[in-house]
C-alpha atoms as a PDB file:
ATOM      1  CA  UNK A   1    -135.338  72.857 -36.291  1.00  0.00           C
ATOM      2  CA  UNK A   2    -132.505  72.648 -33.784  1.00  0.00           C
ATOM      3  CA  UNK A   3    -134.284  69.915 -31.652  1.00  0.00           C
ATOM      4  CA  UNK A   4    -134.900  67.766 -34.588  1.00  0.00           C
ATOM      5  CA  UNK A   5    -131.268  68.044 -35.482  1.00  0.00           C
ATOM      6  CA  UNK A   6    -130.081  67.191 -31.748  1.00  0.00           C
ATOM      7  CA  UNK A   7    -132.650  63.947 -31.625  1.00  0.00           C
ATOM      8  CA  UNK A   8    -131.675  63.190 -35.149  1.00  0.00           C
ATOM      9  CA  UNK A   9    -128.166  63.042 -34.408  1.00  0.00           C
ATOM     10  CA  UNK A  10    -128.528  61.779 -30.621  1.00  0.00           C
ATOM     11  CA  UNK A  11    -126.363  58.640 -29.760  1.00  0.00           C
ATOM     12  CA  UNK A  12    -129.487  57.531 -28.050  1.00  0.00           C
ATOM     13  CA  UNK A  13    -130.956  57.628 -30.850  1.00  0.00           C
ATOM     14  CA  UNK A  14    -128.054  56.299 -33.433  1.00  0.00           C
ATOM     15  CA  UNK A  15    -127.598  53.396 -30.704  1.00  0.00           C
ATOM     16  CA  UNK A  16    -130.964  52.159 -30.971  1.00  0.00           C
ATOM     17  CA  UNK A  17    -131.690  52.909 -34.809  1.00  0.00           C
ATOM     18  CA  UNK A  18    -128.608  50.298 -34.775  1.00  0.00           C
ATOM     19  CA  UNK A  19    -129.957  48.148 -32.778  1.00  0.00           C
ATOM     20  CA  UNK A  20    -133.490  47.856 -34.214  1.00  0.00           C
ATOM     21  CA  UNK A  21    -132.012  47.313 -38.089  1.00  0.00           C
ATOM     22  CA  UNK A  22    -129.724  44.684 -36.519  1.00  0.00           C
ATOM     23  CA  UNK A  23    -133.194  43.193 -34.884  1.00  0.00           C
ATOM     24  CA  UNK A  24    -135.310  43.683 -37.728  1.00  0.00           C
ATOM     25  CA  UNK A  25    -132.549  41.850 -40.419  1.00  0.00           C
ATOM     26  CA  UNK A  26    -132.347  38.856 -37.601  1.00  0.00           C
ATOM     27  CA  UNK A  27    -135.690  38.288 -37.645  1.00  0.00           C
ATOM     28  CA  UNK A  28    -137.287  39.134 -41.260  1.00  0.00           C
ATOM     29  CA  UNK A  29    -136.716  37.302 -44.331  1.00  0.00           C
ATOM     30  CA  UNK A  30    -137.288  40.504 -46.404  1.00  0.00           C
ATOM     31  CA  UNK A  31    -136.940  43.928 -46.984  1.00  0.00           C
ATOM     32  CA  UNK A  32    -141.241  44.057 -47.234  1.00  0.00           C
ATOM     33  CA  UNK A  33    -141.232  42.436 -43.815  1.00  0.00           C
ATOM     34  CA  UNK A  34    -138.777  44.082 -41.879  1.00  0.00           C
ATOM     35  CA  UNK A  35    -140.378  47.587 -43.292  1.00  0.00           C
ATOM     36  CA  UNK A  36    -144.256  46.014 -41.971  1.00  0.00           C
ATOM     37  CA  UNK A  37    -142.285  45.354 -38.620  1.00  0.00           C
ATOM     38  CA  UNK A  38    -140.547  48.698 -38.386  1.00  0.00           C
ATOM     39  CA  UNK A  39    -143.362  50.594 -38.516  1.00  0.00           C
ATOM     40  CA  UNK A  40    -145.511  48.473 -35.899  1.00  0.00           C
ATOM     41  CA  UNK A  41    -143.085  48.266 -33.242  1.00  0.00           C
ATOM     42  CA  UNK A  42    -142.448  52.263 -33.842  1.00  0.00           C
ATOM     43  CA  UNK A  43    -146.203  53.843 -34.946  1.00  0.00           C
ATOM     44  CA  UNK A  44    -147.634  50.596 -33.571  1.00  0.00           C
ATOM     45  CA  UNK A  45    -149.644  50.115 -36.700  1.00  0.00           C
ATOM     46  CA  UNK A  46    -149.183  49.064 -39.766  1.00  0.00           C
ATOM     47  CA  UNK A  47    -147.957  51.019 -42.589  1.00  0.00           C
ATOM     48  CA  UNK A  48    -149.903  51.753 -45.659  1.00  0.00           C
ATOM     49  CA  UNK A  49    -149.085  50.659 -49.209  1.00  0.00           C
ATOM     50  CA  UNK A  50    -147.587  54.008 -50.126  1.00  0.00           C
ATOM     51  CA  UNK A  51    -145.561  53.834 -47.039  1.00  0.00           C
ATOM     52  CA  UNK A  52    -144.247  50.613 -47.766  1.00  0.00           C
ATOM     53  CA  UNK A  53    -143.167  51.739 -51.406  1.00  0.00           C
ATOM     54  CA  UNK A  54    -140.971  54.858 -49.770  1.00  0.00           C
ATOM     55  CA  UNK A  55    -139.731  53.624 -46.850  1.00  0.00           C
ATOM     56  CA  UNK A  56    -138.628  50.301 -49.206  1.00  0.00           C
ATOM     57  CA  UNK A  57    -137.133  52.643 -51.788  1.00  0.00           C
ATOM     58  CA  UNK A  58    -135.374  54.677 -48.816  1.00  0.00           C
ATOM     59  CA  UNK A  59    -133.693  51.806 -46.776  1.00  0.00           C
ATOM     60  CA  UNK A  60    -132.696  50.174 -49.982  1.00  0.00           C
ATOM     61  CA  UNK A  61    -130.559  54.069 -50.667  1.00  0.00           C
ATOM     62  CA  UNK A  62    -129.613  54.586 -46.737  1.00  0.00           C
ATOM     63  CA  UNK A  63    -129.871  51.242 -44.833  1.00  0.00           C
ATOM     64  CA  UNK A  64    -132.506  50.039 -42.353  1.00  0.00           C
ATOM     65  CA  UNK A  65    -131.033  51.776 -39.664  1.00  0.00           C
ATOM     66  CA  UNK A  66    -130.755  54.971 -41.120  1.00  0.00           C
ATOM     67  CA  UNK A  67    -134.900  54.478 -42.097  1.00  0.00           C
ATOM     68  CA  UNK A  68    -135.271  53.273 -38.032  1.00  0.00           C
ATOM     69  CA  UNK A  69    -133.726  56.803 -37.793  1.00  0.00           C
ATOM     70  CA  UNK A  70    -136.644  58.172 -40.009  1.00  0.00           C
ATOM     71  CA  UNK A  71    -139.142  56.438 -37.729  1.00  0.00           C
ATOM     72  CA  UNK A  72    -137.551  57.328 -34.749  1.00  0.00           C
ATOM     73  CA  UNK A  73    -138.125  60.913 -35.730  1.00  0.00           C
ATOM     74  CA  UNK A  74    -141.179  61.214 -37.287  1.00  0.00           C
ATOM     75  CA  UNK A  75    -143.697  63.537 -35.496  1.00  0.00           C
ATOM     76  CA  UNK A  76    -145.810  60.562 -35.270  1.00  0.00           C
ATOM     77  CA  UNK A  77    -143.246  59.013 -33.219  1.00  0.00           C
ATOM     78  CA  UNK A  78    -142.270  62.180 -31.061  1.00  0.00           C
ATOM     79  CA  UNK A  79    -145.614  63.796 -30.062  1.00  0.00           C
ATOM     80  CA  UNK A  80    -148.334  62.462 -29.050  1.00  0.00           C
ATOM     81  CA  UNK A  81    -152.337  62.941 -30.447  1.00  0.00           C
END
C-alpha cells in the first residue's frame, strides 16, 4: 500500500499526469476522445464501453489529469503480464 501511495503522489508522476491532460485537451475535441486516447497511449489499447462510462464520469468529478493519474497507476500500467 505504501508504494502505491509514493507513485501516486510522485512528482514524476503529478508532472506527467499534467502534462498528458494538457496533451490530451490540445488535441481532442471531446471528453469521449481524449478518454479513447488516454487509455491507448497508457494500456495501449482501447478501452471498453464500461471503461469509457467511468473513466468519463471520473474526469468530469477530478479532471483529466487526475484520471491520467488513475492510468498511470493502474496495475495494468505498473506490472507487466
Amino acid at each position: 500500500a505504501l508504494q502505491a501511495l509514493t507513485l501516486y503522489n510522485n512528482n514524476f508522476v503529478l508532472y506527467h499526469s499534467k502534462a498528458l491532460a494538457t496533451h490530451l485537451q490540445q488535441k481532442q475535441p471531446d471528453r469521449g476522445a481524449q478518454i479513447r486516447r488516454a487509455v491507448h497511449l497508457i494500456h495501449l489499447r482501447e478501452p471498453t464501453e464500461d471503461e469509457i462510462d467511468d473513466l468519463t464520469s471520473y474526469a468530469r468529478q477530478h479532471g483529466l489529469a487526475a484520471l491520467a493519474r488513475v492510468l498511470f497507476n493502474s496495475n495494468e500500467f505498473v506490472y507487466l503480464r
